[in-house]
Protein backbone atom coordinates (compact mmCIF):
# COMPACT_ATOMS: atom_id res chain seq x y z
CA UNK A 1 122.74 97.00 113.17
CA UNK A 2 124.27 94.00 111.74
CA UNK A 3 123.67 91.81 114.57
CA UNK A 4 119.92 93.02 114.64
CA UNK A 5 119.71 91.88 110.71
CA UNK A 6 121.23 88.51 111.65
CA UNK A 7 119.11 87.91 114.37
CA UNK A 8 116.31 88.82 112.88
CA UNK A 9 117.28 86.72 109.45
CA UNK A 10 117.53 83.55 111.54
CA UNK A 11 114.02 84.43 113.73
CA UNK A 12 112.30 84.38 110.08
CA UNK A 13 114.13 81.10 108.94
CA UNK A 14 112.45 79.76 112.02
CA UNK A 15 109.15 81.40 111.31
CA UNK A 16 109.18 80.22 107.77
CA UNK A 17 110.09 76.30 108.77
CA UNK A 18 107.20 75.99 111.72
CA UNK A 19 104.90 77.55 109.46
CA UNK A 20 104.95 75.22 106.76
CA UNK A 21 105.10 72.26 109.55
CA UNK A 22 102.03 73.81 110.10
CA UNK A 23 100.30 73.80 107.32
CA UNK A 24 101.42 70.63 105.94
CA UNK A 25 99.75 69.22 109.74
CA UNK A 26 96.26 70.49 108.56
CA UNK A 27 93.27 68.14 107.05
CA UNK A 28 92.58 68.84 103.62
CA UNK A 29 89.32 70.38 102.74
CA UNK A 30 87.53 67.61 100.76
CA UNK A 31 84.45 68.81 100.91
CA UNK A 32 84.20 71.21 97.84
CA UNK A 33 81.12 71.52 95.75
CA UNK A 34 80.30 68.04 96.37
CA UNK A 35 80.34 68.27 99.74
CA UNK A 36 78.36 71.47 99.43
CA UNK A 37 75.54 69.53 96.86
CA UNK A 38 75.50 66.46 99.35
CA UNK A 39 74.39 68.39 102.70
CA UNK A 40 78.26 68.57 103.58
CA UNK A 41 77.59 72.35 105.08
CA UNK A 42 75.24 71.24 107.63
CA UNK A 43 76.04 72.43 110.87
CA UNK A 44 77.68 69.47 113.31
CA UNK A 45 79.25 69.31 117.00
CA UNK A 46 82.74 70.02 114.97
CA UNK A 47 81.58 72.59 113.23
CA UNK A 48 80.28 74.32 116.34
CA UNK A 49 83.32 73.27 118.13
CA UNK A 50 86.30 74.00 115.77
CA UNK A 51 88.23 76.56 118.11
CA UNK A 52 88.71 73.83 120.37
CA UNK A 53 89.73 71.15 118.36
CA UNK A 54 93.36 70.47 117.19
CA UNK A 55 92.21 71.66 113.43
CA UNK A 56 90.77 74.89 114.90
CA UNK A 57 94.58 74.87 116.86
CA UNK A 58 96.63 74.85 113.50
CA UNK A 59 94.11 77.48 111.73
CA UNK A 60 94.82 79.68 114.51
CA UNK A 61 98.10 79.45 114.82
CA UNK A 62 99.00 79.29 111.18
CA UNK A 63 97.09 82.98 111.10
CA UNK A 64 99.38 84.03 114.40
CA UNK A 65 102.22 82.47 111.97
CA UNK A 66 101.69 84.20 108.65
CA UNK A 67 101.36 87.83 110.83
CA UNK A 68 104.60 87.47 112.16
CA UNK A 69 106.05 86.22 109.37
CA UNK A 70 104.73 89.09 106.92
CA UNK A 71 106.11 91.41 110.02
CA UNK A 72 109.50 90.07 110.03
CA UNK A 73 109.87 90.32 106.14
CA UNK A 74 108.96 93.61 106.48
CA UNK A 75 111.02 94.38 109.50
CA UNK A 76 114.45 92.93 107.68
CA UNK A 77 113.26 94.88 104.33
CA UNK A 78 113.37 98.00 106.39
CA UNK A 79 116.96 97.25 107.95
CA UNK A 80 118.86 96.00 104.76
């Protein structure tokens, strides 16, 4: 059981670190209500397009990232 716990303690460490890597990779969203009043919500080849850019990439993965991380902090709260 204490291996487990250790194991799983150094899985979230891991899971913690490449998730904020990958959220400190992403664009800032500049475009708040100014982009919104200036016609910045129009719909463009990116925005069609996001899943297979490298911004659509990191959204998706940091969502696959915060699920396992929420898992694994529940998983060790369980075991302790």
């Amino acid at each position: 059981m204490v291996v487990l716990r250790i194991i799983l303690t150094i899985v979230f460490i891991i899971c913690a670190v490449a998730l904020a890597v990958i959220i400190l990779m992403q664009k800032g969203k500049k475009a708040g209500l100014t982009g919104s009043i200036a016609g910045g919500s129009a719909d463009t080849y990116w925005s069609k397009n996001k899943s297979r850019s490298s911004e659509g990439k990191l959204d998706f993965f940091t969502k696959i990232g915060v699920a396992v991380f929420i898992i694994l902090a529940l998983l060790i709260n369980i075991i302790l």
